[in-house]
N, C-alpha and C. Protein backbone atom coordinates (compact mmCIF):
# COMPACT_ATOMS: atom_id res chain seq x y z
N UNK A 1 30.65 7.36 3.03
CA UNK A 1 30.24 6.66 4.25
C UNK A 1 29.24 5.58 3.86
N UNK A 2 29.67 4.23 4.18
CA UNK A 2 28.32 3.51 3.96
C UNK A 2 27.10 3.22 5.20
N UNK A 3 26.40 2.26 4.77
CA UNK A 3 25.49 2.30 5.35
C UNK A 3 25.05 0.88 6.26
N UNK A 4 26.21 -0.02 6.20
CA UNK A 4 26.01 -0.96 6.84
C UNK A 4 27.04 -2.58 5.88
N UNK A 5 27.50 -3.57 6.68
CA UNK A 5 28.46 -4.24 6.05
C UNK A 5 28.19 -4.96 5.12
N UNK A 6 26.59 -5.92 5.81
CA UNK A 6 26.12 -6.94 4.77
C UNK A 6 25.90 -6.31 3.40
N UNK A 7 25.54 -7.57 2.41
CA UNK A 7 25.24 -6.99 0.60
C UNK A 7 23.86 -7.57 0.77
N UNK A 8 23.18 -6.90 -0.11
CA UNK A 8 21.59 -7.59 -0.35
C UNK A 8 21.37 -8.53 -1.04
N UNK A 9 20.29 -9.38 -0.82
CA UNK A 9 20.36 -10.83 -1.32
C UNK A 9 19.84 -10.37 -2.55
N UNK A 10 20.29 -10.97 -3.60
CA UNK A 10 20.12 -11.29 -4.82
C UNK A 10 18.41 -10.78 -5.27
N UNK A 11 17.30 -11.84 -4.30
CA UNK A 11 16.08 -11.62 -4.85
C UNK A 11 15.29 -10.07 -4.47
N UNK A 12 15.89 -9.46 -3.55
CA UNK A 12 15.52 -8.34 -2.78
C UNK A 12 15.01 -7.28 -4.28
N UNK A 13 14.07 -6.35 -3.63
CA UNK A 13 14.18 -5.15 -4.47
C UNK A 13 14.81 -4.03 -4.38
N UNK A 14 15.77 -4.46 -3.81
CA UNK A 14 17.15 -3.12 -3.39
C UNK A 14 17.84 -2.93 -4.79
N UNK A 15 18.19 -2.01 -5.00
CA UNK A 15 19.63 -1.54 -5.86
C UNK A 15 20.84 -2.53 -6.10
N UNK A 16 21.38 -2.91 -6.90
CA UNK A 16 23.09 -3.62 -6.27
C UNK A 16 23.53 -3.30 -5.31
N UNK A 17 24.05 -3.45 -4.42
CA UNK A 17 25.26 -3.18 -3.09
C UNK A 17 24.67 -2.09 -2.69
N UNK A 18 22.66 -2.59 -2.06
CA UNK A 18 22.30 -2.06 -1.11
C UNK A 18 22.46 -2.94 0.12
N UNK A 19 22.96 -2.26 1.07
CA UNK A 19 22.85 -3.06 2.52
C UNK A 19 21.66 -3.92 3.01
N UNK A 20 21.89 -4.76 3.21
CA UNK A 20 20.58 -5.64 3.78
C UNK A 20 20.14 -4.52 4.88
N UNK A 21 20.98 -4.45 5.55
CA UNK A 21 20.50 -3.65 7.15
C UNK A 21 19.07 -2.30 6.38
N UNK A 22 20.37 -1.72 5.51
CA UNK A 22 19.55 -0.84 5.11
C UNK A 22 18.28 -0.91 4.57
N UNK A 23 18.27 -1.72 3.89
CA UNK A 23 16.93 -1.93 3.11
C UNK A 23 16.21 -2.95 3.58
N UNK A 24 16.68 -3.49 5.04
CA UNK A 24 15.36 -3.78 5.56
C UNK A 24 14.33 -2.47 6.72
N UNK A 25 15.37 -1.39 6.33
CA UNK A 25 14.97 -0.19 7.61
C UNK A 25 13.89 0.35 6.30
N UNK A 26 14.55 0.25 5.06
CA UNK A 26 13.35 1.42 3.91
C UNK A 26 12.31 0.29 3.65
N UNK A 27 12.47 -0.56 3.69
CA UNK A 27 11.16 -1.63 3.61
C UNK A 27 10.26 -1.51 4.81
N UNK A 28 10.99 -1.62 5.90
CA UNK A 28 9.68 -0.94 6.88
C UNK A 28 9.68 0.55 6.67
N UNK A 29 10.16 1.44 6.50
CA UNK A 29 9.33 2.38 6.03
C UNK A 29 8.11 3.00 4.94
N UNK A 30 8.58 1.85 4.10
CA UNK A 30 7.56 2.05 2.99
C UNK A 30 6.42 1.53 3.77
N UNK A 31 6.58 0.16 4.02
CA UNK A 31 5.78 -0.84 4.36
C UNK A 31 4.91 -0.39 5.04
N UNK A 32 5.58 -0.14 6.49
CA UNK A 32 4.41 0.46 7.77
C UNK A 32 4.28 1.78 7.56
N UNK A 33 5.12 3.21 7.05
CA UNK A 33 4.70 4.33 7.18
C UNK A 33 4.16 5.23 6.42
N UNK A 34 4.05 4.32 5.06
CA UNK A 34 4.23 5.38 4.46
C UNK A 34 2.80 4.89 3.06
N UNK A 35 2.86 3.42 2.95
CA UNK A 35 1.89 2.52 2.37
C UNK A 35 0.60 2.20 3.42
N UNK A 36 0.10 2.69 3.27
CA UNK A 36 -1.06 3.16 4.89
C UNK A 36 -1.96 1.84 4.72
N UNK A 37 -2.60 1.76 3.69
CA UNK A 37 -3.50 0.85 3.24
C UNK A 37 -3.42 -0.62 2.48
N UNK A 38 -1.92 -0.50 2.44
CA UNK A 38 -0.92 -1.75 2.18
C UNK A 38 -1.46 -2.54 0.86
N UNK A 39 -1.80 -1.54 -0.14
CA UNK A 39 -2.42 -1.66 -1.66
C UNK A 39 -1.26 -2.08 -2.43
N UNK A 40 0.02 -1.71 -1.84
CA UNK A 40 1.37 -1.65 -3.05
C UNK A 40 1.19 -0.59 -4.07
N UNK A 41 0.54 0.57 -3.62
CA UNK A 41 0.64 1.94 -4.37
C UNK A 41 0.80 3.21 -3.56
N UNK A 42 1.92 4.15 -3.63
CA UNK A 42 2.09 5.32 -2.72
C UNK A 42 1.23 6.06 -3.30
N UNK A 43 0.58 6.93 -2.39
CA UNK A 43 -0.68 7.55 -3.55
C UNK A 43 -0.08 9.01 -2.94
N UNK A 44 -0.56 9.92 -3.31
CA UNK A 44 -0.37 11.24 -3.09
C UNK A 44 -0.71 11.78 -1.55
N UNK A 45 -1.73 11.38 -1.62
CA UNK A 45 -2.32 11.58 -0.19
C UNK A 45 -1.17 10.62 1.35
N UNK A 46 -0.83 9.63 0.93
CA UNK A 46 -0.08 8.88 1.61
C UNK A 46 1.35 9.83 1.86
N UNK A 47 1.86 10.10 1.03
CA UNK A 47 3.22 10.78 0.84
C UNK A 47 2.99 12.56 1.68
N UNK A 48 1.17 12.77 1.11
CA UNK A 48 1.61 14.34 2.24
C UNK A 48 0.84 13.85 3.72
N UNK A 49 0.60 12.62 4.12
CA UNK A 49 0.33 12.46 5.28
C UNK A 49 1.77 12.07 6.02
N UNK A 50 2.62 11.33 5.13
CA UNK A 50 4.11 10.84 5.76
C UNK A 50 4.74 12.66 6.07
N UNK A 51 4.59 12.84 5.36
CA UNK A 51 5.79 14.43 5.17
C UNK A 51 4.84 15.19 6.49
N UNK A 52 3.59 15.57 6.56
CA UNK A 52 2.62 16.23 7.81
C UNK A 52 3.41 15.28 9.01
N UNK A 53 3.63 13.98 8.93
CA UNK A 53 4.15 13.54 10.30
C UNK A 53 5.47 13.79 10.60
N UNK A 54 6.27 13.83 9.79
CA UNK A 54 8.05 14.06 9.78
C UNK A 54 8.00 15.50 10.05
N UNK A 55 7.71 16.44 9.49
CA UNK A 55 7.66 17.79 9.28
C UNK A 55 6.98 18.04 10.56
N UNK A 56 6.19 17.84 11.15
CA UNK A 56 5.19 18.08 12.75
C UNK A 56 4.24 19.43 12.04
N UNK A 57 4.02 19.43 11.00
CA UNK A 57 3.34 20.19 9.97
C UNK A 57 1.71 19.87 9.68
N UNK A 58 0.77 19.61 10.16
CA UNK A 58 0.05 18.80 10.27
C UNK A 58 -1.20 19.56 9.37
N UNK A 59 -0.76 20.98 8.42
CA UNK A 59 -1.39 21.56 7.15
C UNK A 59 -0.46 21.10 6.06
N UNK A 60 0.22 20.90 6.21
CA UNK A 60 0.98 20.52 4.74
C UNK A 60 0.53 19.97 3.82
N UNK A 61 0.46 20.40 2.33
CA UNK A 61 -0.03 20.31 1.70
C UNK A 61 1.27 19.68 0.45
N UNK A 62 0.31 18.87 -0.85
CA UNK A 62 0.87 18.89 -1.55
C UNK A 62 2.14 19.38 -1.90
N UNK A 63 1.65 20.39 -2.36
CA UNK A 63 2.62 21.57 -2.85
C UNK A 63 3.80 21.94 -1.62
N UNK A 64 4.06 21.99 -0.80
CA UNK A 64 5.11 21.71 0.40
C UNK A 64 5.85 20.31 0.50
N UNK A 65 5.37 19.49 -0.07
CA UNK A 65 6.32 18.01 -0.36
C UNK A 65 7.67 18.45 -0.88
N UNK A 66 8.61 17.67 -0.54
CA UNK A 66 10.03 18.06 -1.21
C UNK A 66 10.30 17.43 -2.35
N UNK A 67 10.50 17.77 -3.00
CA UNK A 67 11.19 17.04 -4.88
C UNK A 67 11.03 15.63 -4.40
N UNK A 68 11.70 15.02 -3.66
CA UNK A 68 11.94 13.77 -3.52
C UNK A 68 10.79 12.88 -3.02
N UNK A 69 10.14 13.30 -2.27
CA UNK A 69 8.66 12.92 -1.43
C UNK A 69 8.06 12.90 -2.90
N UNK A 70 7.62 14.11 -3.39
CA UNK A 70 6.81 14.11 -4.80
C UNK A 70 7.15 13.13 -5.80
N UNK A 71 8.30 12.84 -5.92
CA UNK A 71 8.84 11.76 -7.09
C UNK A 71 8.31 10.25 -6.70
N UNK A 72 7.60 10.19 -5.29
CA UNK A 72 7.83 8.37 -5.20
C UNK A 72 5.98 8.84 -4.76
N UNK A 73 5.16 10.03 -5.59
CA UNK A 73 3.81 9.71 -6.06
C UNK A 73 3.47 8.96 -7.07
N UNK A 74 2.48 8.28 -6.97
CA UNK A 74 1.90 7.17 -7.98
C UNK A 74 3.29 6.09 -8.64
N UNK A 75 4.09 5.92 -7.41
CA UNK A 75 4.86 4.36 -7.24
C UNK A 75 4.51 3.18 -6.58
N UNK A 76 4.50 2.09 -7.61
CA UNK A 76 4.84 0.83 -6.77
C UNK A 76 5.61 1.05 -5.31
N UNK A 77 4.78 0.29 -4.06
CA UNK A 77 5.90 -0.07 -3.03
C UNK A 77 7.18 -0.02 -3.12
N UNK A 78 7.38 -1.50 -3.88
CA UNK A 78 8.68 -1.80 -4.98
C UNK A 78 9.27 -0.83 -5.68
N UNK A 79 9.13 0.23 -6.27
CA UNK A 79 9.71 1.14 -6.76
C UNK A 79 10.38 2.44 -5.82
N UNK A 80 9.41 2.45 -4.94
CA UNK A 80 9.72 3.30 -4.41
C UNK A 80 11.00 3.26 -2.95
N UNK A 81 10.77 1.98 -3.27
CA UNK A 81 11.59 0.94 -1.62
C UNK A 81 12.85 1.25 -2.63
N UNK A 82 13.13 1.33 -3.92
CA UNK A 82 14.42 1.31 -5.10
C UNK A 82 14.96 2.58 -4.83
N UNK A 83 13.70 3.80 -5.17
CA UNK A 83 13.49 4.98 -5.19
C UNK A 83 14.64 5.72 -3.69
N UNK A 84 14.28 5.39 -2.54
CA UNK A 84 14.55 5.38 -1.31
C UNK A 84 15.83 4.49 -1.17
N UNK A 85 16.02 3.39 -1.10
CA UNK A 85 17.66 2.84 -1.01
C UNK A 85 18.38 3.66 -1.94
N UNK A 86 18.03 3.92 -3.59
CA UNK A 86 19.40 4.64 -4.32
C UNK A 86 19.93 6.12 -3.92
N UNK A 87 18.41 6.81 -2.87
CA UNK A 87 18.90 8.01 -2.38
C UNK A 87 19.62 8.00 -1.26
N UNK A 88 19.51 6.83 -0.15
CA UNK A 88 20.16 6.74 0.60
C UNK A 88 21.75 7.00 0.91
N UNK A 89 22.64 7.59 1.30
CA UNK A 89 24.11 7.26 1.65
C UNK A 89 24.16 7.37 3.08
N UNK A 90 23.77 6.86 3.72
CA UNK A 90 24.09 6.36 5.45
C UNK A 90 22.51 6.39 6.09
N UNK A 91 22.91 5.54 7.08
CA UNK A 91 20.92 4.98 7.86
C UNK A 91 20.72 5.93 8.72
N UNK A 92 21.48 7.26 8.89
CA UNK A 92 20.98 8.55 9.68
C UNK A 92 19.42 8.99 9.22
N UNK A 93 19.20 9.48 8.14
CA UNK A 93 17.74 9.57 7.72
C UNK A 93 16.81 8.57 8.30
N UNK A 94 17.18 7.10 7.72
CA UNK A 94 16.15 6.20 7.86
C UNK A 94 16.24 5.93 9.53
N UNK A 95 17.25 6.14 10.00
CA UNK A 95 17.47 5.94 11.81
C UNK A 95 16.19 6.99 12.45
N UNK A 96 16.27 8.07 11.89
CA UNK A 96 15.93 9.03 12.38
C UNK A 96 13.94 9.11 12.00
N UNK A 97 13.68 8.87 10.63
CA UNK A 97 12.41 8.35 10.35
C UNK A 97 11.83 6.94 11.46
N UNK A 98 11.91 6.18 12.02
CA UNK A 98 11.52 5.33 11.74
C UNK A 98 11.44 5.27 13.82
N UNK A 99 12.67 5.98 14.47
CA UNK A 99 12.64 6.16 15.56
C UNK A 99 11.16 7.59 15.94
N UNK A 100 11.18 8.36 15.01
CA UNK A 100 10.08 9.31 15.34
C UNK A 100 8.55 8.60 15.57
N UNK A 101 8.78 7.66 14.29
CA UNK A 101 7.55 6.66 14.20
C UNK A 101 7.39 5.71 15.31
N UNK A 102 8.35 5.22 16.10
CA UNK A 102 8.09 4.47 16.74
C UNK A 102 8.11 5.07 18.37
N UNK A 103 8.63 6.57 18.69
CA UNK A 103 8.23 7.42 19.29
C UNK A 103 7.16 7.11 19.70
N UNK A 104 6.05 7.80 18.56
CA UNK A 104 4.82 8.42 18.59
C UNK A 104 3.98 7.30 18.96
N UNK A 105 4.15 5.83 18.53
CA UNK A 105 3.79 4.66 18.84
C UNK A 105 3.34 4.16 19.89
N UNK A 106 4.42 5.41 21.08
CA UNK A 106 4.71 4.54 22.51
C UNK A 106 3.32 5.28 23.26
């Protein structure tokens, strides 16, 4: 199943034949949810404050992060925006992230 029709432009930090659509949904997620202090570094603390908000877990700790949350600690933005499009296969996740966020917003 993909994830949307367009291809990503050339200069992007997407993967090859990541969807534009898509990876402009994980760019705002890095961007606004998840990069708090907008340093261009996911820090640890950032990643178990994202997972405490997704999870409605609001003790979660470190050690409760999932493999994948833990892997995009101490990443570049940029890496991790890579990190996040190559795990991607359809914008259900990122649909579903980004609508909770903008939920909670209202």
């Amino acid at each position: 199943m993909g994830c949307g029709a367009s291809t990503q432009p050339a200069d992007s930090n997407a993967p090859a034949g990541t969807p534009a659509s898509r990876q402009a949904k994980v760019d705002r997620i890095v961007d606004e949810f998840m990069d708090n202090d907008g340093d261009g570094d996911i820090t640890q603390e950032e990643c178990v404050r994202f997972h405490q908000f997704l999870s409605g877990d609001s003790n979660a700790k470190v050690g409760d992060l999932p493999g994948d949350t833990k892997e995009l600690i101490g990443m570049k933005s940029a890496d991790a925006k890579k990190k996040i499009a190559s795990m991607c296969d359809d914008d259900d996740k990122l649909d579903f992230i980004i609508k909770k966020y903008e939920k909670a917003a209202k």
